[in-house]
C-alpha atoms as a PDB file:
ATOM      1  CA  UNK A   1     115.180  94.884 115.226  1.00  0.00           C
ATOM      2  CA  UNK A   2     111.857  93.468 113.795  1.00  0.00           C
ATOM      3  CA  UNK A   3     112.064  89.782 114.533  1.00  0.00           C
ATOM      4  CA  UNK A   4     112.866  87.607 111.502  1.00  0.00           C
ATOM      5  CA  UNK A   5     113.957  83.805 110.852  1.00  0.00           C
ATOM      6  CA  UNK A   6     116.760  82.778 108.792  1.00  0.00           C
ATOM      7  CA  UNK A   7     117.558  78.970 107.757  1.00  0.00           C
ATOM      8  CA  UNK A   8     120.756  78.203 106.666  1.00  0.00           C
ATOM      9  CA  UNK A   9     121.764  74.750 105.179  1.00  0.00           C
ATOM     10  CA  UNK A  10     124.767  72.582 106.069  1.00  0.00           C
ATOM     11  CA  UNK A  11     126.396  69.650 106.027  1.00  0.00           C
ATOM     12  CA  UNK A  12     126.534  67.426 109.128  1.00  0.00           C
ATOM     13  CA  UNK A  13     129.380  69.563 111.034  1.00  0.00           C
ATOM     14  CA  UNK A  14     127.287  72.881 110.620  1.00  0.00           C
ATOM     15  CA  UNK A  15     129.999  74.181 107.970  1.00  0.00           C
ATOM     16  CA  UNK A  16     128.255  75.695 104.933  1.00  0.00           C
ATOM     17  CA  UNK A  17     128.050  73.724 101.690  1.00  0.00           C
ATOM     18  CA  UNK A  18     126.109  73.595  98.625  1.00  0.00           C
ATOM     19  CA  UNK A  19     123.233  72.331  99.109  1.00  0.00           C
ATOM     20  CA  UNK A  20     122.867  69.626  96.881  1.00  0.00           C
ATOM     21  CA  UNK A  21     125.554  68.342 100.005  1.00  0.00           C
ATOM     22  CA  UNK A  22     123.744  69.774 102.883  1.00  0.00           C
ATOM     23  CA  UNK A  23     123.077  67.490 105.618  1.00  0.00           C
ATOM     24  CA  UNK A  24     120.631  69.916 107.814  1.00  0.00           C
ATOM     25  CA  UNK A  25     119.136  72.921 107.322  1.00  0.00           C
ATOM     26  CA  UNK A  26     119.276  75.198 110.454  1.00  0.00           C
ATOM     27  CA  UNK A  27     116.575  77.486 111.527  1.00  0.00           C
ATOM     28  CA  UNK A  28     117.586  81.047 113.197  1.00  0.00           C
ATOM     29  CA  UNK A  29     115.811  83.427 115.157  1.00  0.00           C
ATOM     30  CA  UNK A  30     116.494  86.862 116.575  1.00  0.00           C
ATOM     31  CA  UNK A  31     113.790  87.025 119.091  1.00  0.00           C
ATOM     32  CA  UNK A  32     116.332  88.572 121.408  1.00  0.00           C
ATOM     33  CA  UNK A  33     119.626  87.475 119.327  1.00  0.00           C
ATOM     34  CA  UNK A  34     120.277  85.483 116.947  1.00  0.00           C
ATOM     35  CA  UNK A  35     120.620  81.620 117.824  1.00  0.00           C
ATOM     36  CA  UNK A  36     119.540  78.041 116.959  1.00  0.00           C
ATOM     37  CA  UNK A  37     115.781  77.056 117.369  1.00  0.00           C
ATOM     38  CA  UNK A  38     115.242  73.987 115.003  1.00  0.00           C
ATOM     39  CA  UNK A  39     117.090  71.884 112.893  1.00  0.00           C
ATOM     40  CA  UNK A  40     115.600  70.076 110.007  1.00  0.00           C
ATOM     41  CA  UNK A  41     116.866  67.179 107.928  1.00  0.00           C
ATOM     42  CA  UNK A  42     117.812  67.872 103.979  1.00  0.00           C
ATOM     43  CA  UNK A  43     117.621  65.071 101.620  1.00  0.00           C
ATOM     44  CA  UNK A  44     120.630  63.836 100.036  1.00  0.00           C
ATOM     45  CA  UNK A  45     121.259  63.451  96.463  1.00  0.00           C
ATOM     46  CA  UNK A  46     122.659  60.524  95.833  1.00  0.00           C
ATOM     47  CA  UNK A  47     119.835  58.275  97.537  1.00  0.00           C
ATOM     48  CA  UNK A  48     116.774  59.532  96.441  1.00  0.00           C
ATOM     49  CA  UNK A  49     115.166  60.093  93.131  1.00  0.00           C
ATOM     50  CA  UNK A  50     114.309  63.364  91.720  1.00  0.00           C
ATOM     51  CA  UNK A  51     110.816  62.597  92.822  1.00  0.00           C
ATOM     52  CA  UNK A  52     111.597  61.857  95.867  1.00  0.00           C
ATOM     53  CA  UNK A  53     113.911  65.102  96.240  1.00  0.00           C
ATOM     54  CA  UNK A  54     111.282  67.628  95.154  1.00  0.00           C
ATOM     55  CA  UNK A  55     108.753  66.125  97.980  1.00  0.00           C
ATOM     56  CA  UNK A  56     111.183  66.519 100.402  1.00  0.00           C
ATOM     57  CA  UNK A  57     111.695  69.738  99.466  1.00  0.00           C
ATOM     58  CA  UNK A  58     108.156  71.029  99.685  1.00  0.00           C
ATOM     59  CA  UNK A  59     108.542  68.707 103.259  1.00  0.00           C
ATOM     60  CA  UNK A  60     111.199  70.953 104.100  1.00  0.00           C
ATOM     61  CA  UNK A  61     109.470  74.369 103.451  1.00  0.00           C
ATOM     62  CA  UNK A  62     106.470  73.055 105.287  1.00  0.00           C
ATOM     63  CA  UNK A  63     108.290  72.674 108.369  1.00  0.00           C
ATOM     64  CA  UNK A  64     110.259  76.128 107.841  1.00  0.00           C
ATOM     65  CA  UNK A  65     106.834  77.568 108.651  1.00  0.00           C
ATOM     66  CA  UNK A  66     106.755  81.450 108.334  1.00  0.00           C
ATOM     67  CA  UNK A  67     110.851  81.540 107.592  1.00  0.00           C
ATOM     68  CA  UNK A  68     111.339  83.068 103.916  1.00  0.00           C
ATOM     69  CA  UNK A  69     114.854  83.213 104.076  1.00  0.00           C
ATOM     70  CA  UNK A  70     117.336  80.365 103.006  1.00  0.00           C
ATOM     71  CA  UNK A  71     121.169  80.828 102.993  1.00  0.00           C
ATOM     72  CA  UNK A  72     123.933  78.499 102.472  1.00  0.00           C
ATOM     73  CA  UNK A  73     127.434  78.207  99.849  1.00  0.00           C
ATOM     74  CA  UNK A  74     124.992  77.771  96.900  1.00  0.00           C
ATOM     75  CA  UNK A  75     121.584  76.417  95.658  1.00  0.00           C
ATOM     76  CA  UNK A  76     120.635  76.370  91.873  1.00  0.00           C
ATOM     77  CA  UNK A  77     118.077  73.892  90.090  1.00  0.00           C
ATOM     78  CA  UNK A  78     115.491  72.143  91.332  1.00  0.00           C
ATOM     79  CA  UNK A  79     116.116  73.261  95.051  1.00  0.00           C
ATOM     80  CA  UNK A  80     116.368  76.670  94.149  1.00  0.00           C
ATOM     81  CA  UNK A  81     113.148  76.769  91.666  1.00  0.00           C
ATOM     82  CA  UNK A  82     111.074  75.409  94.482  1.00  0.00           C
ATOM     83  CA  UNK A  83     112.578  78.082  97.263  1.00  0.00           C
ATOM     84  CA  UNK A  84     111.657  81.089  94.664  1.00  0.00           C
ATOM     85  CA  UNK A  85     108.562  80.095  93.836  1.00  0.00           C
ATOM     86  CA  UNK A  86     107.534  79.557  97.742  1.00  0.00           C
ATOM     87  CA  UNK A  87     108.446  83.264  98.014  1.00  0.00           C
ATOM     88  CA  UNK A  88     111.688  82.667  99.903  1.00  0.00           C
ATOM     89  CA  UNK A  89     114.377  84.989  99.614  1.00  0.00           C
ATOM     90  CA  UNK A  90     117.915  83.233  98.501  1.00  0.00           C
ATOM     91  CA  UNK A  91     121.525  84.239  99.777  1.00  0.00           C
ATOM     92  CA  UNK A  92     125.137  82.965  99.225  1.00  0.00           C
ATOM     93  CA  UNK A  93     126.749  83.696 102.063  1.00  0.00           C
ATOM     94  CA  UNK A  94     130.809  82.997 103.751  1.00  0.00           C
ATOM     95  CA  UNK A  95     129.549  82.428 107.062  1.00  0.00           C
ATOM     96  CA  UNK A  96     127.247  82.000 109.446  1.00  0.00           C
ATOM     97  CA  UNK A  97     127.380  84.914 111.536  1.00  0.00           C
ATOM     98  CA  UNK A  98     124.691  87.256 113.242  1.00  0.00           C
ATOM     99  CA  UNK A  99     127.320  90.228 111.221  1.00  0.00           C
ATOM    100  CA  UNK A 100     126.136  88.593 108.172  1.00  0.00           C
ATOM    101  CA  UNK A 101     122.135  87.793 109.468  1.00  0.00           C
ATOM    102  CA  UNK A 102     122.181  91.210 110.177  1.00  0.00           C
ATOM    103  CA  UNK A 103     123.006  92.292 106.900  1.00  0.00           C
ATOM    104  CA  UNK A 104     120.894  90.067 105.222  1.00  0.00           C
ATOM    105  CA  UNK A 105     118.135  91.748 106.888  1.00  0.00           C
ATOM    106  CA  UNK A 106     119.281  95.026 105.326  1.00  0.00           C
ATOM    107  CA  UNK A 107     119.097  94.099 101.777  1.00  0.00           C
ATOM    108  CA  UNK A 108     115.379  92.608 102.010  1.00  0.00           C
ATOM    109  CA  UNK A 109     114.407  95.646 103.934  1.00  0.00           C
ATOM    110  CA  UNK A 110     116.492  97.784 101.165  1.00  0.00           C
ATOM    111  CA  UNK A 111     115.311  96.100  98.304  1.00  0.00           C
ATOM    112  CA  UNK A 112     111.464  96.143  99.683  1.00  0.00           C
ATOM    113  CA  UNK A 113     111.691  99.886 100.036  1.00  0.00           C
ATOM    114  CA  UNK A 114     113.092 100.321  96.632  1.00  0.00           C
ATOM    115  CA  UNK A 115     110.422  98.043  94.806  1.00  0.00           C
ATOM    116  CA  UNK A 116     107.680 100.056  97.102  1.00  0.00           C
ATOM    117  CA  UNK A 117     108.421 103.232  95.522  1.00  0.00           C
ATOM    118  CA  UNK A 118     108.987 102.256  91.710  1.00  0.00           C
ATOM    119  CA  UNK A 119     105.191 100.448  92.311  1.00  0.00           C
ATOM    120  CA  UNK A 120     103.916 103.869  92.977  1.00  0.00           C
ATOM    121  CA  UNK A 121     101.480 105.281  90.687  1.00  0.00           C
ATOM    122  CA  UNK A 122     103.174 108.329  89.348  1.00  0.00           C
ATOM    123  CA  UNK A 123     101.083 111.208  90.918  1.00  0.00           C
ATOM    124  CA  UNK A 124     100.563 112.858  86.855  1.00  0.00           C
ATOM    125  CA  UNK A 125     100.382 112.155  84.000  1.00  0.00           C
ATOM    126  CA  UNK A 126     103.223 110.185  81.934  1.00  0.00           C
ATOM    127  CA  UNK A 127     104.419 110.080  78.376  1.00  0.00           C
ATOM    128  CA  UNK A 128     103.103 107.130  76.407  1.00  0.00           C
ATOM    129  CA  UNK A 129     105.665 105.746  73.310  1.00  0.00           C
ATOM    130  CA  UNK A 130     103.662 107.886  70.989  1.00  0.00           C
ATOM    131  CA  UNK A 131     105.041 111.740  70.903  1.00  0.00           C
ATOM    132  CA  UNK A 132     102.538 114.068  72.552  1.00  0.00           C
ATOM    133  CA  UNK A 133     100.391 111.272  73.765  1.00  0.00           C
ATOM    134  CA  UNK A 134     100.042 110.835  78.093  1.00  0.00           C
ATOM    135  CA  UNK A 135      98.552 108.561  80.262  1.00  0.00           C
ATOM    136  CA  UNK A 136      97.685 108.385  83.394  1.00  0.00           C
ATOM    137  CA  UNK A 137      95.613 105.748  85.860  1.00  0.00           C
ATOM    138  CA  UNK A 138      93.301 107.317  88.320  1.00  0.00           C
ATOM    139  CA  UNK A 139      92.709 104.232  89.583  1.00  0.00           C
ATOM    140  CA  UNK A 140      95.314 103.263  90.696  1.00  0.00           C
ATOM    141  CA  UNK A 141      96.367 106.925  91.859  1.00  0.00           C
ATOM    142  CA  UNK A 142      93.102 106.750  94.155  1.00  0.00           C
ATOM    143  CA  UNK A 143      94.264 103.480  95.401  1.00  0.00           C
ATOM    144  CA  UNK A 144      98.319 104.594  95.979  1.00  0.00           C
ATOM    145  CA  UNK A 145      97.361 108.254  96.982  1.00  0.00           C
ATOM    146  CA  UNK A 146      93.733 108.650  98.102  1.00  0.00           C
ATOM    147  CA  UNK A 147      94.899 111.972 100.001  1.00  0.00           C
ATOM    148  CA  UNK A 148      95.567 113.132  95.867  1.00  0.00           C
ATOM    149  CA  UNK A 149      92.044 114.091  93.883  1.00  0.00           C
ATOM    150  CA  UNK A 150      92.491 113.938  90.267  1.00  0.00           C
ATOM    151  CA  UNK A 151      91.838 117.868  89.599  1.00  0.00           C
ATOM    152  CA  UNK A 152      94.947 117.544  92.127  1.00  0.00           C
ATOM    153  CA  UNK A 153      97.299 115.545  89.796  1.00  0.00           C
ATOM    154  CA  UNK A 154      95.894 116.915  86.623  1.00  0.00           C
ATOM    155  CA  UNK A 155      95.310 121.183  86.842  1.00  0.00           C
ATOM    156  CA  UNK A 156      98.952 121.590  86.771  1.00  0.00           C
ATOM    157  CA  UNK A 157      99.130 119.410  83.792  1.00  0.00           C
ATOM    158  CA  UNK A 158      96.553 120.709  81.796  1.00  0.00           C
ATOM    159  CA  UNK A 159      97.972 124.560  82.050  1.00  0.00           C
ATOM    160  CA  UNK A 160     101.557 123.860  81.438  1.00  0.00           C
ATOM    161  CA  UNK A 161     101.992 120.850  79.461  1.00  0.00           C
ATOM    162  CA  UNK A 162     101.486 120.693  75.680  1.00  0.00           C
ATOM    163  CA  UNK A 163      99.909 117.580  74.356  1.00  0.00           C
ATOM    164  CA  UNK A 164      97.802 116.133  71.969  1.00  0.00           C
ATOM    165  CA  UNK A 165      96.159 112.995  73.736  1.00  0.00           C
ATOM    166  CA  UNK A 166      95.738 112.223  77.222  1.00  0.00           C
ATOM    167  CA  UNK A 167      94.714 109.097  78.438  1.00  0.00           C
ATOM    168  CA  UNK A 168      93.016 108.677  81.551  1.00  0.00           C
ATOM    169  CA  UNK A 169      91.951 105.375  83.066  1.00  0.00           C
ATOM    170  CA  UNK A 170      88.785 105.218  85.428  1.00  0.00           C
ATOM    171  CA  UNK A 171      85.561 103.834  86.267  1.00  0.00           C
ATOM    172  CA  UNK A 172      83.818 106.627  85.545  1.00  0.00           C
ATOM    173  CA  UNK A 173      84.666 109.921  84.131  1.00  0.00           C
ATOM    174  CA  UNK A 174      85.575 113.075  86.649  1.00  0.00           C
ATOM    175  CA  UNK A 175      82.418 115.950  86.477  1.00  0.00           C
ATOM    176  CA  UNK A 176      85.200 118.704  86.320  1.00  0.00           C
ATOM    177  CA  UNK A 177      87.313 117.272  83.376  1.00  0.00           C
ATOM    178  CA  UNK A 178      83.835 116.571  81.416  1.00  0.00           C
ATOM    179  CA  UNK A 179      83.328 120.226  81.892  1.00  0.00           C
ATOM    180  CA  UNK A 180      86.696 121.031  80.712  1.00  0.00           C
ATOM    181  CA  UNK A 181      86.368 122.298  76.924  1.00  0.00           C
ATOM    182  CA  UNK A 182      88.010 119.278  75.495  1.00  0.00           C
ATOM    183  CA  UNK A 183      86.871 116.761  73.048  1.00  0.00           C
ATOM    184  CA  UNK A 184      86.665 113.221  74.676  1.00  0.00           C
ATOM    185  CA  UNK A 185      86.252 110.033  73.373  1.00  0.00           C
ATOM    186  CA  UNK A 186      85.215 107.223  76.220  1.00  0.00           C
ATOM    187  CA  UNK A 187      86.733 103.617  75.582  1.00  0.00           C
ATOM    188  CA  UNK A 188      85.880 100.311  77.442  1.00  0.00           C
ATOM    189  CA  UNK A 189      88.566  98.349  78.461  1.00  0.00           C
ATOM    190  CA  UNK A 190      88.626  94.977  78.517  1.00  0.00           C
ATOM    191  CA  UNK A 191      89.987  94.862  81.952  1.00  0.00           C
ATOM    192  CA  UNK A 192      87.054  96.962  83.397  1.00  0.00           C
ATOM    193  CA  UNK A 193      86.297 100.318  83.462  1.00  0.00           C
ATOM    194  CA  UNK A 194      87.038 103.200  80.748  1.00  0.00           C
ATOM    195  CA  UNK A 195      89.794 104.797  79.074  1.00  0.00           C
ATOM    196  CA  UNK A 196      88.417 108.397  78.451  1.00  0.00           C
ATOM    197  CA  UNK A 197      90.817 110.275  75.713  1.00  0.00           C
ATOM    198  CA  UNK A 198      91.341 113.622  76.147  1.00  0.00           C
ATOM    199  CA  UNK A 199      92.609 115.684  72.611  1.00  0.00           C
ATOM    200  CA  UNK A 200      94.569 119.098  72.713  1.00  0.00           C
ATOM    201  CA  UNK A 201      92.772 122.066  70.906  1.00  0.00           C
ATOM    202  CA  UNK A 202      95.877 121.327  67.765  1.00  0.00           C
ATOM    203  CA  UNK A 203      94.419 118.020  67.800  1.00  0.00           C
ATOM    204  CA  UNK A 204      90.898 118.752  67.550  1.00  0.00           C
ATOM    205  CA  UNK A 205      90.991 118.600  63.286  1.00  0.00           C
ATOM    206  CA  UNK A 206      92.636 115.323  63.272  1.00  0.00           C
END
């Protein structure tokens, strides 16, 4: 198993909590199996000001290092705002187990491979909102499949699909599509490079 850190905060008898109670916040490592390597003090509520809270926060996920995993009973507010936006990932868990680390692990790994694939560039075109009308980035197709050209992603398109308007985002136009037949209008977009619209022969009057 990849090796990963987990912290997990408590209050002072190691029992979960929430963690406006937490005492201690326990780091975890599975270099070999999981077990204790650090322990790290969490400030309490009731004897420091909000101020003073959200500093020893940040503290707190300085010293946590390369963990981006906190567990515990429950976080929400301030504690939790500061944990997201450091790019940690946030679990309620029953108990502090290497059953439960173990599963933990699962879900990030899940959910990474999930979010991986819907960030693909779709490898052909895709319907925009307007009937008839496709899109598709080359750009980002390059970047996502660079073993795809675009005649690649677009021949089978071209023969078989009916359309009226494709849309194709590049730098620079591809020699074979100019070369096409079809009437093209070139765009600039304000983000850089082109959008180069490609019309049907039924929308060639329009």
């Amino acid at each position: 198993m990849e090796q990963q850190k987990i912290a997990v905060y408590t209050d002072e008898s190691n029992q979960l909590c929430l963690f406006e109670d937490a005492k201690k916040c326990i780091l975890f490592d599975n270099i070999l199996h999981w077990q204790t390597v650090q322990e790290y003090y969490v400030p309490s509520y009731q004897k420091h000001s909000m101020r003073d809270i959200r500093s020893a926060i940040a503290q707190l996920i300085t010293r946590l290092n390369d963990c981006r995993i906190i567990a515990g009973r429950s976080m929400g507010g301030l504690p939790y705002q500061m944990f997201n936006s450091a790019g940690y990932s946030i679990f309620e868990i029953s108990e502090i187990s290497s059953v439960i680390f173990d599963q933990i692990l699962s879900d990030i790994a899940e959910s990474a491979t999930a979010q991986k694939l819907a960030s693909k560039a779709p490898v052909g075109p895709e319907k925009a909102e307007i009937p008839g009308v496709y899109k598709l980035d080359l750009l980002r197709l390059q970047q996502e499949h660079p073993h795809l050209s675009s005649k690649q992603a677009l021949t089978h398109f071209l023969s078989d699909t009916s359309f009226t308007q494709l849309h194709l985002y590049c730098d620079h136009l591809p020699p074979w599509i100019a070369r096409a037949g079809f009437r093209i209008e070139m765009q600039q977009r304000s983000e850089g490079g082109i959008c180069a619209v490609l019309f049907s022969e039924s929308d060639h009057g329009q």
